[in-house]
PDB file of N, CA and C in Angstrom:
ATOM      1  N   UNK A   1      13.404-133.800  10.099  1.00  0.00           N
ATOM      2  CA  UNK A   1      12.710-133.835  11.374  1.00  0.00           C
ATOM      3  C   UNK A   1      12.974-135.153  12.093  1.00  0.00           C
ATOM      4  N   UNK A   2      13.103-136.237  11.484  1.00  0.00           N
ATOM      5  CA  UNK A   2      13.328-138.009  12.168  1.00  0.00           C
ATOM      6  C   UNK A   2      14.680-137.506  12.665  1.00  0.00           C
ATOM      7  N   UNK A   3      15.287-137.196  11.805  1.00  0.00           N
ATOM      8  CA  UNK A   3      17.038-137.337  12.369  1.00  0.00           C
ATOM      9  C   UNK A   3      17.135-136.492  13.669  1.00  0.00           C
ATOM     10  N   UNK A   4      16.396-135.372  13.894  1.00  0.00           N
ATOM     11  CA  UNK A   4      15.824-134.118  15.116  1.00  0.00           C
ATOM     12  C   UNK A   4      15.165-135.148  16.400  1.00  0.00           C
ATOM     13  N   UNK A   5      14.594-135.815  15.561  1.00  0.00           N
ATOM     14  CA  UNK A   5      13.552-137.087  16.898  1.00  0.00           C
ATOM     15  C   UNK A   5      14.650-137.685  17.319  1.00  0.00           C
ATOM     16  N   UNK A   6      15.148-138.441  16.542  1.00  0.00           N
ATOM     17  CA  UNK A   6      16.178-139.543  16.818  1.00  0.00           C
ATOM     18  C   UNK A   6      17.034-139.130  17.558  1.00  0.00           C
ATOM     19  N   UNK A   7      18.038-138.007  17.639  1.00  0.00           N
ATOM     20  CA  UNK A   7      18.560-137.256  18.180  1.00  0.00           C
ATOM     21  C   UNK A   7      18.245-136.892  19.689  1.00  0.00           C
ATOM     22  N   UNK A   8      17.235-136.350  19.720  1.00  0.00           N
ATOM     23  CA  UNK A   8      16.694-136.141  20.766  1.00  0.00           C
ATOM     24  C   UNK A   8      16.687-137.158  21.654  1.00  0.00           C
ATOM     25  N   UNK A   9      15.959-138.472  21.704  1.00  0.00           N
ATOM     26  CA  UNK A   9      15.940-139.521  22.210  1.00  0.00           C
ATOM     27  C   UNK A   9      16.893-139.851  22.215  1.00  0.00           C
ATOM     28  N   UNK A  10      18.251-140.020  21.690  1.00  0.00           N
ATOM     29  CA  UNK A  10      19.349-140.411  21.491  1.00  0.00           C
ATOM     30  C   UNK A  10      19.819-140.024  23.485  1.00  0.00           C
ATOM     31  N   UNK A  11      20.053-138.930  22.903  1.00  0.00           N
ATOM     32  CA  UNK A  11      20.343-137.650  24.215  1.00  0.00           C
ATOM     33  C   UNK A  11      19.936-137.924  25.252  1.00  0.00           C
ATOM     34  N   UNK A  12      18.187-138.174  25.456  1.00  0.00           N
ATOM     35  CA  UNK A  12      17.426-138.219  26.418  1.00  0.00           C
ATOM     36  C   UNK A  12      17.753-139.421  27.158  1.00  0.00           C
ATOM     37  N   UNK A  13      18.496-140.784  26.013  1.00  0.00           N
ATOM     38  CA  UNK A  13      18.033-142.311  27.133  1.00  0.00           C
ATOM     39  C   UNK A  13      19.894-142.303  27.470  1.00  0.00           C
ATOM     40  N   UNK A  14      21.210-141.399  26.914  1.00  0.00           N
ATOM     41  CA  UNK A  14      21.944-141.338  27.446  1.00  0.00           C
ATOM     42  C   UNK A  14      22.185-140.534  28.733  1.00  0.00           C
ATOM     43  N   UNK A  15      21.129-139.510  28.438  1.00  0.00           N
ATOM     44  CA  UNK A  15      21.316-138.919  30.279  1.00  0.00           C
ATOM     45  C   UNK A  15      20.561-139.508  31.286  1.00  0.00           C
ATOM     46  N   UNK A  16      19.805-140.395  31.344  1.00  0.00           N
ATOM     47  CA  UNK A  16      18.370-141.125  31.691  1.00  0.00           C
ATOM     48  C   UNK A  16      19.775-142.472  32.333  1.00  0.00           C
ATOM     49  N   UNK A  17      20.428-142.975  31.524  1.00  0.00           N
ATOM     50  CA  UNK A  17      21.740-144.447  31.826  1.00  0.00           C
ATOM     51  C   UNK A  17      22.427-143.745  32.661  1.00  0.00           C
ATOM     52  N   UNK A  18      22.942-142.276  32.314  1.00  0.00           N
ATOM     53  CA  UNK A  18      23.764-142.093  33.540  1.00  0.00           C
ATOM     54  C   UNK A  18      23.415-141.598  35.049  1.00  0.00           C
ATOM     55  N   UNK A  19      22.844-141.320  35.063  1.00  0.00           N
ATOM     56  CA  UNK A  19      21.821-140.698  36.470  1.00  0.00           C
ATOM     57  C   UNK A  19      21.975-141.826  37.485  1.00  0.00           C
ATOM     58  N   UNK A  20      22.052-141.557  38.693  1.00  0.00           N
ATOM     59  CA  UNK A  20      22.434-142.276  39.785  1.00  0.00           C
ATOM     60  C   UNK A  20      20.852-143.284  40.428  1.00  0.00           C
ATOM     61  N   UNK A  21      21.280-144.608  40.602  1.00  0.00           N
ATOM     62  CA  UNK A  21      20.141-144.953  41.048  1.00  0.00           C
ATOM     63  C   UNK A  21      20.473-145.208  42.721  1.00  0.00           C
ATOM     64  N   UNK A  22      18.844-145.056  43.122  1.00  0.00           N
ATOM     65  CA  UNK A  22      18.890-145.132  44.967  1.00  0.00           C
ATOM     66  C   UNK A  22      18.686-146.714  44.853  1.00  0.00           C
ATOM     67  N   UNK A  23      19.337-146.947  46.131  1.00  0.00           N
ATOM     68  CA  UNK A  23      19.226-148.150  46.662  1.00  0.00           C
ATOM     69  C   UNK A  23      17.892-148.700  46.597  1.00  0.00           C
ATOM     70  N   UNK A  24      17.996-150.237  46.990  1.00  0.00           N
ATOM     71  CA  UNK A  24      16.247-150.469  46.572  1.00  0.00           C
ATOM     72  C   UNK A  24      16.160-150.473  48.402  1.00  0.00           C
ATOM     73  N   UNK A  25      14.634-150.644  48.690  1.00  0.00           N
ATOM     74  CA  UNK A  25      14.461-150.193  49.877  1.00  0.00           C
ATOM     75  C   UNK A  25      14.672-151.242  50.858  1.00  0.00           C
ATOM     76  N   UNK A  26      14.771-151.442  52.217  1.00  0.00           N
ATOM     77  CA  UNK A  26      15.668-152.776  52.502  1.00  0.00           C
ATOM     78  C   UNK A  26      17.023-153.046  52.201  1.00  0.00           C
ATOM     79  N   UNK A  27      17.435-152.582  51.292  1.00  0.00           N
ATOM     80  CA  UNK A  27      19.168-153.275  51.073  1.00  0.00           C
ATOM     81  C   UNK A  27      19.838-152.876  52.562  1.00  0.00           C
ATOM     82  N   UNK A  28      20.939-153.959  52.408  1.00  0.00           N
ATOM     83  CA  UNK A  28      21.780-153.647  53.728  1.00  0.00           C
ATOM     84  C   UNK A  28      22.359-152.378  53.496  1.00  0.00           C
ATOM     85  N   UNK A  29      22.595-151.381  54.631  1.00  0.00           N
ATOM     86  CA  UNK A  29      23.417-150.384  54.639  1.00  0.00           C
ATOM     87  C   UNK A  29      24.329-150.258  55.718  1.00  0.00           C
ATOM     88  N   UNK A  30      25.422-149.332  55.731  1.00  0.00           N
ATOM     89  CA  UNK A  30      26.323-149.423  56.038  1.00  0.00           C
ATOM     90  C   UNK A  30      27.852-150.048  55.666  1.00  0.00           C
ATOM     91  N   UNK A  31      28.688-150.611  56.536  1.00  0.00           N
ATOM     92  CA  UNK A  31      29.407-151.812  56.042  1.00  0.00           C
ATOM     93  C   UNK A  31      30.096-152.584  56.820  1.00  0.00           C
ATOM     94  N   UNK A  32      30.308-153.202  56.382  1.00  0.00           N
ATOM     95  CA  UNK A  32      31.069-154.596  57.206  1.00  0.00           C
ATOM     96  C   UNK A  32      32.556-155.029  56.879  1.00  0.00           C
ATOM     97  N   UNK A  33      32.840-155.719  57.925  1.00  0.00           N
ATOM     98  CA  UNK A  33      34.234-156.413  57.850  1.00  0.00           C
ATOM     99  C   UNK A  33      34.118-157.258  58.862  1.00  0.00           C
ATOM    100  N   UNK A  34      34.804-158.608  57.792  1.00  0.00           N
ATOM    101  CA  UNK A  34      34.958-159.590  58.896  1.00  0.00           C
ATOM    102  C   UNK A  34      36.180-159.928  59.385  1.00  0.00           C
ATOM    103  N   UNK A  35      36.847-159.010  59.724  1.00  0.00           N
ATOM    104  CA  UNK A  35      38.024-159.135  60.365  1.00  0.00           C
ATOM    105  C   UNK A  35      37.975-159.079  61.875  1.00  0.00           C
ATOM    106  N   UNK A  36      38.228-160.477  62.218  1.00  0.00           N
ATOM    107  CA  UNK A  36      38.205-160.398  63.729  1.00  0.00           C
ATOM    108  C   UNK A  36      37.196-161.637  63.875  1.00  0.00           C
ATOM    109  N   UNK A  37      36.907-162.079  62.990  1.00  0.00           N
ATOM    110  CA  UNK A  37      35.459-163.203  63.227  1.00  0.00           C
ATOM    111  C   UNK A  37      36.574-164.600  62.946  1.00  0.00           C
ATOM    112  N   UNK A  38      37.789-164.870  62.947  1.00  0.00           N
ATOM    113  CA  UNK A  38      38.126-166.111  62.370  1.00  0.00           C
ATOM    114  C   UNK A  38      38.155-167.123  63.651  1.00  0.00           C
ATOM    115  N   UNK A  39      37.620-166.564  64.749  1.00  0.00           N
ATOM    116  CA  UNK A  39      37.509-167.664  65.997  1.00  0.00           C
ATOM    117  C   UNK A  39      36.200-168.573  66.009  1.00  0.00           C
ATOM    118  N   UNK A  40      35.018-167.829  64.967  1.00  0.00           N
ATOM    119  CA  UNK A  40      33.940-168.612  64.812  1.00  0.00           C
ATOM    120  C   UNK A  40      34.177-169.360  63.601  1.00  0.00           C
ATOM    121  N   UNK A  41      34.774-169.682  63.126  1.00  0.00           N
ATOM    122  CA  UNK A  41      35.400-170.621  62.200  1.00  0.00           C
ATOM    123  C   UNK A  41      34.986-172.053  62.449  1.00  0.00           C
ATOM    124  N   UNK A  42      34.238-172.772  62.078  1.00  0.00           N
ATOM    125  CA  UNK A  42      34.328-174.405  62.806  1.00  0.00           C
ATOM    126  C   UNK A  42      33.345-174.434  63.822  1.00  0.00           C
ATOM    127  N   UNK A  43      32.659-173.082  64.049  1.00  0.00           N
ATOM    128  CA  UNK A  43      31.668-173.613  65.214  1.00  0.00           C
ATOM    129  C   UNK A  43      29.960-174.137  64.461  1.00  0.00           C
ATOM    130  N   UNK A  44      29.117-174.435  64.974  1.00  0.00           N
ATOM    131  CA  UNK A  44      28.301-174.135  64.435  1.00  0.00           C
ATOM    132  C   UNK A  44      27.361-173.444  64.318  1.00  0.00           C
ATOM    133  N   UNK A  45      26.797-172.795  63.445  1.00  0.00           N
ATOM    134  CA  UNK A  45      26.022-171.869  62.997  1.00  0.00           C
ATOM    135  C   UNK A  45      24.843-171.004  63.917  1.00  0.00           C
ATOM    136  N   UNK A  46      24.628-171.427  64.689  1.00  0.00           N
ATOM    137  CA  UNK A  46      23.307-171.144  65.838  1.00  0.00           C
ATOM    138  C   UNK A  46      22.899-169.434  65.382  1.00  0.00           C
ATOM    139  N   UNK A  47      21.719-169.591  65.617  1.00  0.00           N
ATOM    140  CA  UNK A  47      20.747-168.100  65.591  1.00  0.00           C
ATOM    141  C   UNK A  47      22.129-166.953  66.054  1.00  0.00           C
ATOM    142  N   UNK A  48      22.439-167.307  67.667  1.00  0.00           N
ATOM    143  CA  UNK A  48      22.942-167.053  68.622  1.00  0.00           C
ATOM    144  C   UNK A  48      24.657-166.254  67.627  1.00  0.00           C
ATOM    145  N   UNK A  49      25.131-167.485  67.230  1.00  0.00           N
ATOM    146  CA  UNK A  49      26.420-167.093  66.695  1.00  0.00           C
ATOM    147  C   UNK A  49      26.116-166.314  65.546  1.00  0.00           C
ATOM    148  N   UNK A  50      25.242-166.098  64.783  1.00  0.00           N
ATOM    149  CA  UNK A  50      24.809-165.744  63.369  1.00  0.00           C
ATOM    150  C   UNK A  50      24.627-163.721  63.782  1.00  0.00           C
ATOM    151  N   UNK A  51      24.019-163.682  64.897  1.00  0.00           N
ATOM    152  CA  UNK A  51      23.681-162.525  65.632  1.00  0.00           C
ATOM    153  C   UNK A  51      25.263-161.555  65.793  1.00  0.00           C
ATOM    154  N   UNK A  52      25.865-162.538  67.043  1.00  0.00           N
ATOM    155  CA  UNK A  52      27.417-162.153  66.965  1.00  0.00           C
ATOM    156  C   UNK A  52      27.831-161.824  66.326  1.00  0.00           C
ATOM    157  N   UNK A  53      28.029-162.337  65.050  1.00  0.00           N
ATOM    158  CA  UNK A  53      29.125-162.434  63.956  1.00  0.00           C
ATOM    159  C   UNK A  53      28.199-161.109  63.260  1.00  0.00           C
ATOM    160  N   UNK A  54      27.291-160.858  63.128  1.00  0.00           N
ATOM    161  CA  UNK A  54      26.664-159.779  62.240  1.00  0.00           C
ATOM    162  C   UNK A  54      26.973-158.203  63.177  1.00  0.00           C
ATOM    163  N   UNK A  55      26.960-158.528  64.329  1.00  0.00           N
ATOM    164  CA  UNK A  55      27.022-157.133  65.264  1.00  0.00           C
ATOM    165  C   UNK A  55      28.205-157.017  64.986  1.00  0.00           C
ATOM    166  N   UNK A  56      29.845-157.586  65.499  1.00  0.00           N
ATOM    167  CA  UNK A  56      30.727-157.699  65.072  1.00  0.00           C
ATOM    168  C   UNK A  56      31.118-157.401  64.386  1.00  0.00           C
ATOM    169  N   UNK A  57      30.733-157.641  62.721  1.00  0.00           N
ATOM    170  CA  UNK A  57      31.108-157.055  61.903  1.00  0.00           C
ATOM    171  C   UNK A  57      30.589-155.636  61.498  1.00  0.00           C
ATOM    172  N   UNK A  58      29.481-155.422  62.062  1.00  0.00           N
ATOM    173  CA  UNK A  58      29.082-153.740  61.430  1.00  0.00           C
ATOM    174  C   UNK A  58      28.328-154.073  60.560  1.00  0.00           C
ATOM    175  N   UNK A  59      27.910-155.533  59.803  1.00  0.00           N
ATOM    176  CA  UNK A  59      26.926-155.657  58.669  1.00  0.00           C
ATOM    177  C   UNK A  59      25.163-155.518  59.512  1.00  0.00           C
ATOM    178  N   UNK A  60      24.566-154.426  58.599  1.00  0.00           N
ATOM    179  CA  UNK A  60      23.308-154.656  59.026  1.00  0.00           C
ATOM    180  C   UNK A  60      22.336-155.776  58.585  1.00  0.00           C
ATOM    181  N   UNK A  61      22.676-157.055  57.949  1.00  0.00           N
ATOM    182  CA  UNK A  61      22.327-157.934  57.844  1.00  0.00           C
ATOM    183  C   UNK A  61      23.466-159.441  57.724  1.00  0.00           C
ATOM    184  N   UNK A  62      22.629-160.376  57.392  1.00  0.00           N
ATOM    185  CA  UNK A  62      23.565-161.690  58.072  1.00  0.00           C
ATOM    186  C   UNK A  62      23.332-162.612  56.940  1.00  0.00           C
ATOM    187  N   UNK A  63      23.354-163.391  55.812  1.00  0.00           N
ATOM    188  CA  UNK A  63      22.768-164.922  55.158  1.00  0.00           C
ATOM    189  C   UNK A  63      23.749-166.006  55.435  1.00  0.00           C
ATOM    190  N   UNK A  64      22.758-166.826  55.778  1.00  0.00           N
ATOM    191  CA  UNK A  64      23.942-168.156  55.978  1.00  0.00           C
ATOM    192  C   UNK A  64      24.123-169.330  54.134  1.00  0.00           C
ATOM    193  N   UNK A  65      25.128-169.322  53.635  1.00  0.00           N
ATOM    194  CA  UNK A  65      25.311-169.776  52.773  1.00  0.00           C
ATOM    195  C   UNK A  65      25.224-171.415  52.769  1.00  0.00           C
ATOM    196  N   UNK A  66      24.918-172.253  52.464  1.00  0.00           N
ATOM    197  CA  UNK A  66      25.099-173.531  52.670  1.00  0.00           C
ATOM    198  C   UNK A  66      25.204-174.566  51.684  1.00  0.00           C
ATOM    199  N   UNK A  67      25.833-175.197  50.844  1.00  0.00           N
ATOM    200  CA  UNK A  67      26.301-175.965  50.270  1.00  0.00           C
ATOM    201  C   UNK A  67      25.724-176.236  49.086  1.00  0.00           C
ATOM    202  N   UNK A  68      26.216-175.930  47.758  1.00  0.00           N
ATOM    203  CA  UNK A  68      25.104-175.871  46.407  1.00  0.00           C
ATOM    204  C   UNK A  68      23.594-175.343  46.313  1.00  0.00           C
ATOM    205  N   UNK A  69      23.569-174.076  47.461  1.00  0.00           N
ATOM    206  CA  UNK A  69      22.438-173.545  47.912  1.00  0.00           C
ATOM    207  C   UNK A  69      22.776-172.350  46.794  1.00  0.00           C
ATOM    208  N   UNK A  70      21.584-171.887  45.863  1.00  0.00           N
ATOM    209  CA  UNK A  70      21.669-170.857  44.950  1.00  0.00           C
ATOM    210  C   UNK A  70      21.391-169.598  45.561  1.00  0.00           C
ATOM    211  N   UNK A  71      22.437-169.011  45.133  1.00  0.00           N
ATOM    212  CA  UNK A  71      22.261-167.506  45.929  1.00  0.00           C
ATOM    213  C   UNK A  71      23.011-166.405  44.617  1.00  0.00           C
ATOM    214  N   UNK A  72      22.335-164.976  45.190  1.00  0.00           N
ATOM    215  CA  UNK A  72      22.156-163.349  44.254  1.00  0.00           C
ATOM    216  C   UNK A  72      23.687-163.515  43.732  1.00  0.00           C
ATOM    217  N   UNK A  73      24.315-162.657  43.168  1.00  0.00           N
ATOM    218  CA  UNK A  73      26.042-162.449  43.335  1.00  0.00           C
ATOM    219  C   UNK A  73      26.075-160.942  43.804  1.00  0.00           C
ATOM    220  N   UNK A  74      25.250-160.078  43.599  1.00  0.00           N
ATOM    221  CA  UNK A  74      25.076-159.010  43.917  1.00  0.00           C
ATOM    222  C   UNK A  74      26.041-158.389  45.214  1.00  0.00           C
ATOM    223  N   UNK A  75      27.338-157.336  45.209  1.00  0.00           N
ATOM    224  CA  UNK A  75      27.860-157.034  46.104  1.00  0.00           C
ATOM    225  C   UNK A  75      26.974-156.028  47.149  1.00  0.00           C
ATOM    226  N   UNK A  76      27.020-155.994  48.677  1.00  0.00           N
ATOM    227  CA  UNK A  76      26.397-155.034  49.096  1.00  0.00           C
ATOM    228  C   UNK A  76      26.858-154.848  50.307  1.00  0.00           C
ATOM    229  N   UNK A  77      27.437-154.000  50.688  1.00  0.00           N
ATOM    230  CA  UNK A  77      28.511-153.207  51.635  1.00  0.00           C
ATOM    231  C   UNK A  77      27.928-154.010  52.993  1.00  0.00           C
ATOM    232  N   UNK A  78      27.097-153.823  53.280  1.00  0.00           N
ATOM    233  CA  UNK A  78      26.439-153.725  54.757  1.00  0.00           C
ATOM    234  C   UNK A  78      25.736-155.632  55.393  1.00  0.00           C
ATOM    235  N   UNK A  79      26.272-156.638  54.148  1.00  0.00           N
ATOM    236  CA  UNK A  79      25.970-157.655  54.370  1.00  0.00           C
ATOM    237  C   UNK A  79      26.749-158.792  54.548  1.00  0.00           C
ATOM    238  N   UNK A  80      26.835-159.829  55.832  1.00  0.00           N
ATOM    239  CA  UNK A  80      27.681-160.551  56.150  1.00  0.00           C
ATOM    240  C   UNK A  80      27.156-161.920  55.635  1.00  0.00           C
ATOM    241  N   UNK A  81      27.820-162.570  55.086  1.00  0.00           N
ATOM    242  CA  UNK A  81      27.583-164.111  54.517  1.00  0.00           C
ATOM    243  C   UNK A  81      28.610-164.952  54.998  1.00  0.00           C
ATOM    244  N   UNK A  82      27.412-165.885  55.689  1.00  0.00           N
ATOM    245  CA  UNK A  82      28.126-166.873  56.742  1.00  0.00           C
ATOM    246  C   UNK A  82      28.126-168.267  55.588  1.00  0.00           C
ATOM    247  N   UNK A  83      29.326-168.644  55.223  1.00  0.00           N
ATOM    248  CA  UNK A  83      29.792-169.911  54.671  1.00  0.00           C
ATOM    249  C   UNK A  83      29.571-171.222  55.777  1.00  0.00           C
ATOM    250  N   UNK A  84      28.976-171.920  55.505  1.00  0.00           N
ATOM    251  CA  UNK A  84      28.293-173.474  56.270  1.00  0.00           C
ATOM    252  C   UNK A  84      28.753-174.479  55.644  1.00  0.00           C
ATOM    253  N   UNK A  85      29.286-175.483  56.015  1.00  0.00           N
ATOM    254  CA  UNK A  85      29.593-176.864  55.746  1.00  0.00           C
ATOM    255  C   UNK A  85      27.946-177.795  55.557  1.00  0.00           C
ATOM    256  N   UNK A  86      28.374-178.892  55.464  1.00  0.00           N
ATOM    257  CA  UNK A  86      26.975-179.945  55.072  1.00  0.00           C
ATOM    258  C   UNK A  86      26.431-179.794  56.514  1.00  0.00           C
ATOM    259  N   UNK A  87      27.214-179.808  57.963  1.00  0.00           N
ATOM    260  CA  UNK A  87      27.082-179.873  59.197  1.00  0.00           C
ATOM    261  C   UNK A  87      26.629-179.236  59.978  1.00  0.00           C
ATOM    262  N   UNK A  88      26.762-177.492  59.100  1.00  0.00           N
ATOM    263  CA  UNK A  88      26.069-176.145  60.079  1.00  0.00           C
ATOM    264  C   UNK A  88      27.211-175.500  60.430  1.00  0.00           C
ATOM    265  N   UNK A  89      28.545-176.058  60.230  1.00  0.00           N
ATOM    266  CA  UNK A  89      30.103-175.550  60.712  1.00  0.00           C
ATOM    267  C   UNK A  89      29.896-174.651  59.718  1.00  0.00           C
ATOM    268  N   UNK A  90      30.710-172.799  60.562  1.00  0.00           N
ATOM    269  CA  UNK A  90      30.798-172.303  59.976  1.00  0.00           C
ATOM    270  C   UNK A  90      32.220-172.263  59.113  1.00  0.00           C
ATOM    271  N   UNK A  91      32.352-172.558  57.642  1.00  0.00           N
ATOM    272  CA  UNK A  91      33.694-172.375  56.943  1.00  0.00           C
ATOM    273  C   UNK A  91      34.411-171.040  56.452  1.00  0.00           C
ATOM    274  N   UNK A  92      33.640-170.321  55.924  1.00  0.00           N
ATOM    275  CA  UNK A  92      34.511-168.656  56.050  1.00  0.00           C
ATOM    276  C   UNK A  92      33.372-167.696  56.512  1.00  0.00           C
ATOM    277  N   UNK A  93      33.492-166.197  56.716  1.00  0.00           N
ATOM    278  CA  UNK A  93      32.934-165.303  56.987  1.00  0.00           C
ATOM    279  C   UNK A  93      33.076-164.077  55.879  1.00  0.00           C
ATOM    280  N   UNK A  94      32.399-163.931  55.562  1.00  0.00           N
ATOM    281  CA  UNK A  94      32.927-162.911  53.994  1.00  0.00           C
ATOM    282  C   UNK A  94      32.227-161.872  53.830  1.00  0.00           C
ATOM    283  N   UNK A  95      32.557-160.157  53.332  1.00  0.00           N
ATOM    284  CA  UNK A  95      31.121-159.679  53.351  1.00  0.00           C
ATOM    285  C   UNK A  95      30.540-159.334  51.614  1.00  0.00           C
ATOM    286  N   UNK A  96      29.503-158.685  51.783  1.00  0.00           N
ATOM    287  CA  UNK A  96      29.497-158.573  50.293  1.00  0.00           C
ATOM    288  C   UNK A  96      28.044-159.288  50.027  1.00  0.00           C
TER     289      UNK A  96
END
């Protein structure tokens, strides 16, 4: 009968791992590309440019990255990450 339990559960938490999970609620959706943004390169960062660069790309959201600032690694289609110098200059545009 254990080896019948065991079994069972065995079964149950391998179909349970494969099953698809939904997004959590909030995540960016859609997706982005920053192709076409390399003219904001060097400017600085403003609300204003941060807006641009997110419409632009198609990301439904924007983070500005900034210098030994700890951040997720987590990839997510629909999100643009603005690379900042010590200065507020933006250094790359990346999505993910």
């Amino acid at each position: 009968m254990n080896k019948i339990l065991i079994a069972a559960l065995g079964l149950m938490f391998a179909v349970a791992a494969c099953a698809p999970v939904a997004p959590l609620p909030g995540a960016p959706t859609g997706e982005c590309s920053a192709k076409g943004l390399d003219n904001m390169i060097g400017r600085i960062a403003t609300p204003s440019l941060i807006d641009r660069a997110k419409r632009r790309s198609g990301a439904s959201v924007a983070r500005v990255l900034r210098p030994g600032q700890i951040v997720t690694m987590e990839y997510l289609n629909g999100r643009l990450n603005v690379n900042v110098d010590g200065k507020n200059r933006v250094k790359t545009l990346t999505c993910g």
